[in-house]
Structures are given as structure tokens and as C-alpha cells.
PDB file of N, CA and C in Angstrom:
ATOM      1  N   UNK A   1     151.913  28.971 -71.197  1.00  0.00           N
ATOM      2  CA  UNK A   1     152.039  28.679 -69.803  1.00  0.00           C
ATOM      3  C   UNK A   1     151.858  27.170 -69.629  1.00  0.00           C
ATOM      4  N   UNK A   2     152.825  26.553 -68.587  1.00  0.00           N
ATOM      5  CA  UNK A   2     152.143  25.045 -68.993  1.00  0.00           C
ATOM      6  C   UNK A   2     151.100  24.720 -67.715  1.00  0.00           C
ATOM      7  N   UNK A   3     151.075  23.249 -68.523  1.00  0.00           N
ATOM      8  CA  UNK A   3     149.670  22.931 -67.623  1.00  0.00           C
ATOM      9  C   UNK A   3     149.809  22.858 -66.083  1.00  0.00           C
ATOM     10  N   UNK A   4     148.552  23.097 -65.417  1.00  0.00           N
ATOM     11  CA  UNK A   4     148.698  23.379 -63.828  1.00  0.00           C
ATOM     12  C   UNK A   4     149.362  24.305 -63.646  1.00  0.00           C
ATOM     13  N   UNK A   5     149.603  25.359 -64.123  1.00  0.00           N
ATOM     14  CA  UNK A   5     150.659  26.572 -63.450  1.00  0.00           C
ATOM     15  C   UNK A   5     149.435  27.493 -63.397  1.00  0.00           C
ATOM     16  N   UNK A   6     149.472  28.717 -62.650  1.00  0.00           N
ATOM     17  CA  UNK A   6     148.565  29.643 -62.421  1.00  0.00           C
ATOM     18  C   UNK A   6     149.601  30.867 -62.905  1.00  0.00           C
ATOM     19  N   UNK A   7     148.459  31.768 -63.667  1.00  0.00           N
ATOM     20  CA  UNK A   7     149.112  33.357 -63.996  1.00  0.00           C
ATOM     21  C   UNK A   7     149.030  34.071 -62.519  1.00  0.00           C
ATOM     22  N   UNK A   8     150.687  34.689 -62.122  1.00  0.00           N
ATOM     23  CA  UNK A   8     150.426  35.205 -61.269  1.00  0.00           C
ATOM     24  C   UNK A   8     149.122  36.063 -60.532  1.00  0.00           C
ATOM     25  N   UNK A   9     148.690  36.673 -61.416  1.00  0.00           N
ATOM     26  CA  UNK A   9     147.447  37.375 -61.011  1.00  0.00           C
ATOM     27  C   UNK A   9     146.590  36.377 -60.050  1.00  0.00           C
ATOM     28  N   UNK A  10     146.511  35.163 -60.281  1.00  0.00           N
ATOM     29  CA  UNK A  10     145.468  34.063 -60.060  1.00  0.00           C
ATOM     30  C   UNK A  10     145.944  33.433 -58.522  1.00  0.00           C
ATOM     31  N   UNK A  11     147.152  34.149 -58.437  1.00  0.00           N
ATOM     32  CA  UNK A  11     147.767  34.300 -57.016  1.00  0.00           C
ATOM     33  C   UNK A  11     147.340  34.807 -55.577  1.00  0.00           C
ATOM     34  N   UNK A  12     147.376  35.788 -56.109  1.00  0.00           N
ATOM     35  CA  UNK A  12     146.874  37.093 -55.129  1.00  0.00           C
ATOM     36  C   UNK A  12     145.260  36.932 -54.997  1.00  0.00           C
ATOM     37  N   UNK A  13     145.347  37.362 -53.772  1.00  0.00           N
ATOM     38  CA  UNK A  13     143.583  36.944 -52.578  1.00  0.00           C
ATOM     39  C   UNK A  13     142.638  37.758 -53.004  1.00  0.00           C
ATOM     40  N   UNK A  14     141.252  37.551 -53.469  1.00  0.00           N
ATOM     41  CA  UNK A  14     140.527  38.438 -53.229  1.00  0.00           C
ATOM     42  C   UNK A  14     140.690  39.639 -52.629  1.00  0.00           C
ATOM     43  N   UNK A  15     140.561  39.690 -51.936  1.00  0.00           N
ATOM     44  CA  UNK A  15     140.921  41.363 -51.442  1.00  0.00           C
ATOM     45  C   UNK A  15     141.501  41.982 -51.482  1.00  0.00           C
ATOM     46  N   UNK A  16     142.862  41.669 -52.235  1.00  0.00           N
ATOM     47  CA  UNK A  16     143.952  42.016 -52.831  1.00  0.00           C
ATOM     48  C   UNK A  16     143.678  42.380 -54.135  1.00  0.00           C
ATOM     49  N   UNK A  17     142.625  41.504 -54.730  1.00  0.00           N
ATOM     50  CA  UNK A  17     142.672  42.183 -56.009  1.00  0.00           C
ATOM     51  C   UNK A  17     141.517  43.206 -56.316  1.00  0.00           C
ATOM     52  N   UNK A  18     140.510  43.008 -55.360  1.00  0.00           N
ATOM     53  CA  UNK A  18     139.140  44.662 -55.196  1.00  0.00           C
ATOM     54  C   UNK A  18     140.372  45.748 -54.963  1.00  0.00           C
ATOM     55  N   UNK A  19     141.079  45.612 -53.858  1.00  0.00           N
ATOM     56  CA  UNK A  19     142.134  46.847 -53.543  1.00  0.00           C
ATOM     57  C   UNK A  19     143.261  46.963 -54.953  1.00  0.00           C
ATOM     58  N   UNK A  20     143.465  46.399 -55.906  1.00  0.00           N
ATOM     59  CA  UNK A  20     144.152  47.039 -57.045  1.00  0.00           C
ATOM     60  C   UNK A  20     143.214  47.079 -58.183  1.00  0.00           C
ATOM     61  N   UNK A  21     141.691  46.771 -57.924  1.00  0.00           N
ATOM     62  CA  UNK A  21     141.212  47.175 -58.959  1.00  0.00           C
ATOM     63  C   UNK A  21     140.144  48.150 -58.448  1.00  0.00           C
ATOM     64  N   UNK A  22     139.817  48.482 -57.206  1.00  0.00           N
ATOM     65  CA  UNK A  22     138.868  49.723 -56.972  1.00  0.00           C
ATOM     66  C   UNK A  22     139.613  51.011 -57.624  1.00  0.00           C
ATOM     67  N   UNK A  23     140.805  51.319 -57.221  1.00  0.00           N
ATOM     68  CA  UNK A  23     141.290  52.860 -57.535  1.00  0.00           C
ATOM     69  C   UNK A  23     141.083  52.855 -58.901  1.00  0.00           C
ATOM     70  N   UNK A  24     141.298  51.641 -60.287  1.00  0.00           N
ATOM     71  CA  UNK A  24     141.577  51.611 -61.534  1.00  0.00           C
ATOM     72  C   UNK A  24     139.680  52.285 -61.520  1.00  0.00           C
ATOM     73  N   UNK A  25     139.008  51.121 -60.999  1.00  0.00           N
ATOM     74  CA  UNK A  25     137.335  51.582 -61.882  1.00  0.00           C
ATOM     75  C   UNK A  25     136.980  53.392 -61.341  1.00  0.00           C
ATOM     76  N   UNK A  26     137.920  53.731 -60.052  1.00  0.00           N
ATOM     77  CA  UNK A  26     137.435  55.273 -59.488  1.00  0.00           C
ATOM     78  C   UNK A  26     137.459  56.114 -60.162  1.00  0.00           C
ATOM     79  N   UNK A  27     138.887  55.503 -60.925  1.00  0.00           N
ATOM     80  CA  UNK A  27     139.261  56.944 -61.946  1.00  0.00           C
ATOM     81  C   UNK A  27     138.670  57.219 -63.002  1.00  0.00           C
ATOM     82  N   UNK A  28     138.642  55.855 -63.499  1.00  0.00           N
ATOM     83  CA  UNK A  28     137.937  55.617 -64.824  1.00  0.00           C
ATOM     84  C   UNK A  28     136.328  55.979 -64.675  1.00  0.00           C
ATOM     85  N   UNK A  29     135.311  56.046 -63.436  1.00  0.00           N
ATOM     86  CA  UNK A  29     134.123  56.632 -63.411  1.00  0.00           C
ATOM     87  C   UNK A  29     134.070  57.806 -63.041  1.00  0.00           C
ATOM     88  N   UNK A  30     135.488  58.459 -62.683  1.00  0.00           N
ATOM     89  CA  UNK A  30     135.180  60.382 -62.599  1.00  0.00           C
ATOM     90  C   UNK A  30     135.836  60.864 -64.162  1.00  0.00           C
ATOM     91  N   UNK A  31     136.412  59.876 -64.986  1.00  0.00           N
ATOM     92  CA  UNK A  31     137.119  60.505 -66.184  1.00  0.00           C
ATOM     93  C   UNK A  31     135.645  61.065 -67.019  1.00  0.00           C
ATOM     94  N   UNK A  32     134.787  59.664 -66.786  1.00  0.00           N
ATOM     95  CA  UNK A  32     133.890  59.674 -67.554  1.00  0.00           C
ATOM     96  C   UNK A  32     132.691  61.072 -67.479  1.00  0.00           C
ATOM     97  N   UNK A  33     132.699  61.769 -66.255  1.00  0.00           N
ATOM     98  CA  UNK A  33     132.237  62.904 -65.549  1.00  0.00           C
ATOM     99  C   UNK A  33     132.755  63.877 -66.411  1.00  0.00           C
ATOM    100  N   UNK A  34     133.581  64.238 -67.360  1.00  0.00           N
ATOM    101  CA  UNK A  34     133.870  65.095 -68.149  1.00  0.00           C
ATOM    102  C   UNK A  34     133.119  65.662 -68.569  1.00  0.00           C
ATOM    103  N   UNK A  35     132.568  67.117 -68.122  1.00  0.00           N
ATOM    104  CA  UNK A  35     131.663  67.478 -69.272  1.00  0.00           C
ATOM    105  C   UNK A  35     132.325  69.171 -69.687  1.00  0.00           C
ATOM    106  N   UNK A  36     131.382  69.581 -71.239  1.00  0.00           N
ATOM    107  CA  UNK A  36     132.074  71.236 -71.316  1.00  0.00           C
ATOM    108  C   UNK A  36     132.289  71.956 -69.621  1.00  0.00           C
ATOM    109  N   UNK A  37     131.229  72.045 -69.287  1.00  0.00           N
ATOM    110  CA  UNK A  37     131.082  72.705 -67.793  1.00  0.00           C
ATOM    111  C   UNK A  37     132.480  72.681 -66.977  1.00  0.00           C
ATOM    112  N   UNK A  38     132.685  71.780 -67.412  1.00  0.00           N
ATOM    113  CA  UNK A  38     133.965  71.681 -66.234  1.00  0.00           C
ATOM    114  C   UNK A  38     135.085  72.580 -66.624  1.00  0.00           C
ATOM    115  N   UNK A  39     135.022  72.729 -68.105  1.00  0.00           N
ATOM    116  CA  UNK A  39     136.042  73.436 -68.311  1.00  0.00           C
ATOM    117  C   UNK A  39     135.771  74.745 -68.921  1.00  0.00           C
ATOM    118  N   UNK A  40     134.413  75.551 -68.291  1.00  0.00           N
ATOM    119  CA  UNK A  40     133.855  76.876 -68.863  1.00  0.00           C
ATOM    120  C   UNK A  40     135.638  77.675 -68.370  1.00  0.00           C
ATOM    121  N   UNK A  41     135.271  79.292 -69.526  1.00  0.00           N
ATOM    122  CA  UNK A  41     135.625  79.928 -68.636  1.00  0.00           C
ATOM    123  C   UNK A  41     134.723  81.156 -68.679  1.00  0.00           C
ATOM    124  N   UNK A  42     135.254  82.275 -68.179  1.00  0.00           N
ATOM    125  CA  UNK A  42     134.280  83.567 -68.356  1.00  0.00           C
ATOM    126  C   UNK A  42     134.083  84.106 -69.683  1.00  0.00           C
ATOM    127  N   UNK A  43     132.802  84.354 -69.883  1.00  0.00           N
ATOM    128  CA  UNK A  43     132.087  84.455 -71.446  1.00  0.00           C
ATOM    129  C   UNK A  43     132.895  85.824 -71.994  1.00  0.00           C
ATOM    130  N   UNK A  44     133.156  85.601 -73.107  1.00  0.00           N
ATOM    131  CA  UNK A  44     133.822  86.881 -73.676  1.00  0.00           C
ATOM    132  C   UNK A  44     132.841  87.697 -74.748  1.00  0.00           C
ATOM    133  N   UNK A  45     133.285  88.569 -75.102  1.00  0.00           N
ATOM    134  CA  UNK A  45     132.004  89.624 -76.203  1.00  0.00           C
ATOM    135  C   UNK A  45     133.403  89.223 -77.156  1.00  0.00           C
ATOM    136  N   UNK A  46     132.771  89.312 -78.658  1.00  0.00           N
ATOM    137  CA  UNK A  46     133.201  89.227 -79.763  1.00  0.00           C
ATOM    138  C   UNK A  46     132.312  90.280 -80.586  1.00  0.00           C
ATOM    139  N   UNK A  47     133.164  91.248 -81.548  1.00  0.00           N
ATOM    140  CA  UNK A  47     132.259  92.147 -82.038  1.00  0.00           C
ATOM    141  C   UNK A  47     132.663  91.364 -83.608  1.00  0.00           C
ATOM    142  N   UNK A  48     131.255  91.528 -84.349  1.00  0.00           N
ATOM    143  CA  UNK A  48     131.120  90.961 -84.944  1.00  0.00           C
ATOM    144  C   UNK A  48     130.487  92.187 -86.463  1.00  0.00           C
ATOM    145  N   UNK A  49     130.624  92.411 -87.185  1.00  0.00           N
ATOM    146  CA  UNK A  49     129.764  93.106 -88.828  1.00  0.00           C
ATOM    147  C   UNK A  49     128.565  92.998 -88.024  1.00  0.00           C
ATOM    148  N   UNK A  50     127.977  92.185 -87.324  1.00  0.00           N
ATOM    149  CA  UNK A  50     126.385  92.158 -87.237  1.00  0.00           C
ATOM    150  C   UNK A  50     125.988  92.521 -85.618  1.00  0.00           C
ATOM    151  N   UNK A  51     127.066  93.072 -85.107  1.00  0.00           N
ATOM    152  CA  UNK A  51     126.736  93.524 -83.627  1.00  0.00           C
ATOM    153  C   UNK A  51     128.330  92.333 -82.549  1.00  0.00           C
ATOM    154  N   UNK A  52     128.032  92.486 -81.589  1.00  0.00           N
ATOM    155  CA  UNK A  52     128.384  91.907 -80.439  1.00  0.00           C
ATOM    156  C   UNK A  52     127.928  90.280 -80.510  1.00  0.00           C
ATOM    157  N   UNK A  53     128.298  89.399 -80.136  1.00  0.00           N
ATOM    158  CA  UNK A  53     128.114  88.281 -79.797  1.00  0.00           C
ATOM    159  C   UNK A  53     128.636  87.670 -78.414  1.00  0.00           C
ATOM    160  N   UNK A  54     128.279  87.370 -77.669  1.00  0.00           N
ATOM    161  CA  UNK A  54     128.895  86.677 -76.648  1.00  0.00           C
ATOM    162  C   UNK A  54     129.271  85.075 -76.292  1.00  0.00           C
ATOM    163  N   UNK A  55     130.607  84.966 -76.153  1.00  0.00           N
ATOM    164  CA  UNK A  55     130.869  83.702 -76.519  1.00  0.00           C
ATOM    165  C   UNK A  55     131.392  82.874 -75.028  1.00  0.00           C
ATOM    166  N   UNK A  56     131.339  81.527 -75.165  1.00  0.00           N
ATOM    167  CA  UNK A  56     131.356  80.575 -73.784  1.00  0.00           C
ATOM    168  C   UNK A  56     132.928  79.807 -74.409  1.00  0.00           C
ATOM    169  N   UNK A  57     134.049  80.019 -74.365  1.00  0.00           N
ATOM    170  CA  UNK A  57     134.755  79.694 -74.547  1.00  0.00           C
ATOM    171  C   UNK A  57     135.062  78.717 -73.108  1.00  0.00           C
ATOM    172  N   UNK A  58     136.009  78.020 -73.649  1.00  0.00           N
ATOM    173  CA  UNK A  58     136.697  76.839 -72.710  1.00  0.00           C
ATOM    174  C   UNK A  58     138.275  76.498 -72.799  1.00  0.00           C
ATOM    175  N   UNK A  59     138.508  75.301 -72.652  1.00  0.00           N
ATOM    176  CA  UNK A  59     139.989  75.384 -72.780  1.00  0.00           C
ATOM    177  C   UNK A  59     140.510  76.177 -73.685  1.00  0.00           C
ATOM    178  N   UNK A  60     141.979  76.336 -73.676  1.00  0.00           N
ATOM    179  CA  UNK A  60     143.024  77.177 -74.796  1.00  0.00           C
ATOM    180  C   UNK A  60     143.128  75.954 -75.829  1.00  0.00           C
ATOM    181  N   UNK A  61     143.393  74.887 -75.104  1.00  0.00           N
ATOM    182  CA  UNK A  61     143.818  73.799 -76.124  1.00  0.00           C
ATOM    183  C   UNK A  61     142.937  73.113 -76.724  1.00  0.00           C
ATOM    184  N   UNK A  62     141.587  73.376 -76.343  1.00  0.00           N
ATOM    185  CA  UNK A  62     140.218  72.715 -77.120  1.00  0.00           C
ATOM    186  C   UNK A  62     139.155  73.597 -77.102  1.00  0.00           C
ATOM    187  N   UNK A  63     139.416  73.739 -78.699  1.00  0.00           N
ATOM    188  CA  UNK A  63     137.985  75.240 -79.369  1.00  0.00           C
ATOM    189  C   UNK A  63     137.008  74.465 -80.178  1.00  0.00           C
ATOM    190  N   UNK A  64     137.066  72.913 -80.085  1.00  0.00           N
ATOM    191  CA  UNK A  64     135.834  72.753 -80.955  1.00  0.00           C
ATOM    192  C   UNK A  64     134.605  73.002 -79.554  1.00  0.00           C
ATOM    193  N   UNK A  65     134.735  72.930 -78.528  1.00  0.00           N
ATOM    194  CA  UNK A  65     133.426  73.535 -77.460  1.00  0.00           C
ATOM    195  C   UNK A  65     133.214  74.974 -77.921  1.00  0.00           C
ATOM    196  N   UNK A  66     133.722  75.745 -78.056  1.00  0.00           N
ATOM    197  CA  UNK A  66     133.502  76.601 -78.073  1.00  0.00           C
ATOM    198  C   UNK A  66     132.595  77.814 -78.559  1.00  0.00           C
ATOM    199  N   UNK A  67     131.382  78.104 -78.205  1.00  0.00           N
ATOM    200  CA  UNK A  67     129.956  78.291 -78.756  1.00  0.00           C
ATOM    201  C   UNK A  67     129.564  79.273 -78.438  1.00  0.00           C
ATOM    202  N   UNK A  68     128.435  80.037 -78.818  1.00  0.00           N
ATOM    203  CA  UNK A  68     127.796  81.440 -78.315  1.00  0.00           C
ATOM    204  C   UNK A  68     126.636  81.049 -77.751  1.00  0.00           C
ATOM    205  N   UNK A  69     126.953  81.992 -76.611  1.00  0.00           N
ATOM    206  CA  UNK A  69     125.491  82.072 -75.764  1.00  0.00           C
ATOM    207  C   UNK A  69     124.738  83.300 -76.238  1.00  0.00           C
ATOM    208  N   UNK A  70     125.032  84.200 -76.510  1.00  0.00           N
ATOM    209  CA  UNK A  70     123.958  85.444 -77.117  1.00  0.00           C
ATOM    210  C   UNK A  70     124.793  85.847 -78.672  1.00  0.00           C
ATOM    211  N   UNK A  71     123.843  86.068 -79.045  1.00  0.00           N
ATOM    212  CA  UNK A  71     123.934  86.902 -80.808  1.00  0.00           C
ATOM    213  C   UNK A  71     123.293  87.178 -81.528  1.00  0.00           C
ATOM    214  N   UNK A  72     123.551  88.950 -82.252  1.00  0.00           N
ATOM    215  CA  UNK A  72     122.507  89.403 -82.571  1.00  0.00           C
ATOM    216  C   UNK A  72     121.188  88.689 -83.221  1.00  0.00           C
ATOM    217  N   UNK A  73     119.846  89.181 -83.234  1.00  0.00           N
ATOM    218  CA  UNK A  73     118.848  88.495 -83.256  1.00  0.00           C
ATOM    219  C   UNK A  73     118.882  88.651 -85.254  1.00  0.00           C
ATOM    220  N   UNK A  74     119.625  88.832 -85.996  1.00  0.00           N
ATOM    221  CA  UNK A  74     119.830  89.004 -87.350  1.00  0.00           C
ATOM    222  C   UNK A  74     120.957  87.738 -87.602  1.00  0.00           C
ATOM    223  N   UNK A  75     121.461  87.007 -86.968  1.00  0.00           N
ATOM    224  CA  UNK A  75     122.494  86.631 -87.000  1.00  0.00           C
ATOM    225  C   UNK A  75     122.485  85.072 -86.566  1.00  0.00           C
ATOM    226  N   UNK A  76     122.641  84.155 -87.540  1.00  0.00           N
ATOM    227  CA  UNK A  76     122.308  82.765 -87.345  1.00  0.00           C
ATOM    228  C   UNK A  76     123.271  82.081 -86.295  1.00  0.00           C
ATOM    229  N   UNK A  77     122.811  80.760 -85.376  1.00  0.00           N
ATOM    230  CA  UNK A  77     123.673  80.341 -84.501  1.00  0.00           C
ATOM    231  C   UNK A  77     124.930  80.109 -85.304  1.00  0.00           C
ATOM    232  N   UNK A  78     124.973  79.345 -86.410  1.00  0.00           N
ATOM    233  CA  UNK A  78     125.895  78.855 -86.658  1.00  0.00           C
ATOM    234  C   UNK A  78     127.322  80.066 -87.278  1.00  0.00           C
ATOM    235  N   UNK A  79     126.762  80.945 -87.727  1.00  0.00           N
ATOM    236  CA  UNK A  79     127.673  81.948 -87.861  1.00  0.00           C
ATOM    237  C   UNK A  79     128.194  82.668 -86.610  1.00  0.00           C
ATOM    238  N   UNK A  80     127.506  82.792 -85.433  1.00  0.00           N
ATOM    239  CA  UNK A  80     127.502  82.739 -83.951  1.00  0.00           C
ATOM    240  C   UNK A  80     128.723  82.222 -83.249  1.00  0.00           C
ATOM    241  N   UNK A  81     128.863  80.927 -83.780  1.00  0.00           N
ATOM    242  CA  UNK A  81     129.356  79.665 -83.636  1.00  0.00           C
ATOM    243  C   UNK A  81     130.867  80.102 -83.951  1.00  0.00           C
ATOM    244  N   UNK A  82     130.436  79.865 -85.511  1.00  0.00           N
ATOM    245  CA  UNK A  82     131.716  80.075 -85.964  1.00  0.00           C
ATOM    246  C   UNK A  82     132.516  81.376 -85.378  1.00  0.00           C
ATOM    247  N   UNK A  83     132.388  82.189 -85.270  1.00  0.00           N
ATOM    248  CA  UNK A  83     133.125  83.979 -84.321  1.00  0.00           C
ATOM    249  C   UNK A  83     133.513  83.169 -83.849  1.00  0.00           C
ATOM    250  N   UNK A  84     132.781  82.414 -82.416  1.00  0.00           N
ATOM    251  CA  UNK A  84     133.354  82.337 -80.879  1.00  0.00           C
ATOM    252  C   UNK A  84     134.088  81.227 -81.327  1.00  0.00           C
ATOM    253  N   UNK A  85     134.286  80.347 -82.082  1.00  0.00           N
ATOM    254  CA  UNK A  85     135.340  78.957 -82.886  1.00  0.00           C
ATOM    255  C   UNK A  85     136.773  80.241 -82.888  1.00  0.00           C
ATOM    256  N   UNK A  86     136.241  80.759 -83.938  1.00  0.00           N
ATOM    257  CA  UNK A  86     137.810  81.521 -84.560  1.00  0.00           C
ATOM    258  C   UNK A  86     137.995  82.558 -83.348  1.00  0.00           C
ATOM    259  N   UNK A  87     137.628  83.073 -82.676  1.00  0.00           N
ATOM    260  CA  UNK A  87     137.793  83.601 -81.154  1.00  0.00           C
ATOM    261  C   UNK A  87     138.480  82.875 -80.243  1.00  0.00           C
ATOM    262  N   UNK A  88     138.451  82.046 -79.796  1.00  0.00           N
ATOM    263  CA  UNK A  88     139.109  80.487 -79.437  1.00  0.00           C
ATOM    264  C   UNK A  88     140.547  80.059 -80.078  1.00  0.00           C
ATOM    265  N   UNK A  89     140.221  80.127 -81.234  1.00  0.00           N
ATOM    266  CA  UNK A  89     141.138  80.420 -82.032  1.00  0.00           C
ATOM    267  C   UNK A  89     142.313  80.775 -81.489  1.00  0.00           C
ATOM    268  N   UNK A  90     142.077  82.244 -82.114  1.00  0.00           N
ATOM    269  CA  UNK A  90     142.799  83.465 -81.942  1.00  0.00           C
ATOM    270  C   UNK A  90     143.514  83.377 -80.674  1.00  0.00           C
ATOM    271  N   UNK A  91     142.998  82.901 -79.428  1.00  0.00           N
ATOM    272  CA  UNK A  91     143.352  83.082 -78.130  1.00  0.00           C
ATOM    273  C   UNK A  91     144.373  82.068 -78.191  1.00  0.00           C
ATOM    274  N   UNK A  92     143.969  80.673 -78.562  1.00  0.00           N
ATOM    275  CA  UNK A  92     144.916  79.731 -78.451  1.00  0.00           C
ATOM    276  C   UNK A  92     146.008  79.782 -79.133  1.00  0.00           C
ATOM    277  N   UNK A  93     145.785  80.635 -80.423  1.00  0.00           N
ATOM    278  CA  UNK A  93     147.556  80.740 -81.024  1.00  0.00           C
ATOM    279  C   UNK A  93     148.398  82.133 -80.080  1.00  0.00           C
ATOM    280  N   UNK A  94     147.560  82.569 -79.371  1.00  0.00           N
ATOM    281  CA  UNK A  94     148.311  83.898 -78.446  1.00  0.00           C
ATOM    282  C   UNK A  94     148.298  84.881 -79.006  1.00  0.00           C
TER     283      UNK A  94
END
């Protein structure tokens, strides 16, 4: 750019530029609001070799959330886990 010239941006008034940069920071501080919660859906039962498990599934298109809220008391979270994962799964390939 040569010397003494201003980048357009350096143009436009204050208040011109809060009003094209408020909507940018709005979005960008409700994106950040993302949490599992937002995208529960209704808990499903998974029967499992070791009983029933109940699982908190979420999106179709994203099963790494996807976790147990109850399972049998013989039966470690993480194997828990894994059901309601491949449950998730299962749903998302149809």
C-alpha cells in the first residue's frame, strides 16, 4: 500500500465499525455455548450380556458424546460406554 494511503477499513466511522463487528463477536459468544446438553436426546435402553444399560445418546452425526447414564452394577462404566458408543453407532448408519 503506499505511503499516506489508508486501508479501506480505516475509512469507515466508529460506529460503523462496533455495528459490523458486534453481530461477528454475538455469534462467536453463543457458538462457544455449545454444550452435550444442547444436543441430548431421549435416553434409550440397550440390552446388554450383563443386563440393560441406559444410554444418553445425542446427535446422529456425533457418537463420540455418547455415554451411559445407568448400568448394571456388575458392569464397568467404560464397557457402559462403549454399548451406548456402538448404539449411536448403529443408529447413525440406519
Amino acid at each position: 500500500m503506499p505511503q499516506g494511503s489508508c486501508h479501506p477499513f480505516c475509512k469507515v466511522q466508529r460506529h460503523e465499525k462496533i455495528a459490523l463487528i458486534a453481530p461477528i463477536a454475538v455469534v462467536l459468544g453463543l457458538s462457544a455455548c455449545a454444550t452435550p446438553e444442547n444436543y441430548e436426546t431421549t435416553p434409550v435402553v440397550v440390552q446388554s450380556a450383563q443386563g440393560p444399560v441406559t444410554c444418553q445418546l445425542y446427535t446422529k452425526s456425533l457418537t463420540t458424546w455418547d455415554r451411559s447414564i445407568d448400568r448394571p452394577a456388575a458392569m464397568s462404566v467404560k464397557a457402559a460406554d462403549a454399548a451406548c458408543q456402538a448404539e449411536g453407532q448403529r443408529q447413525k448408519n440406519g
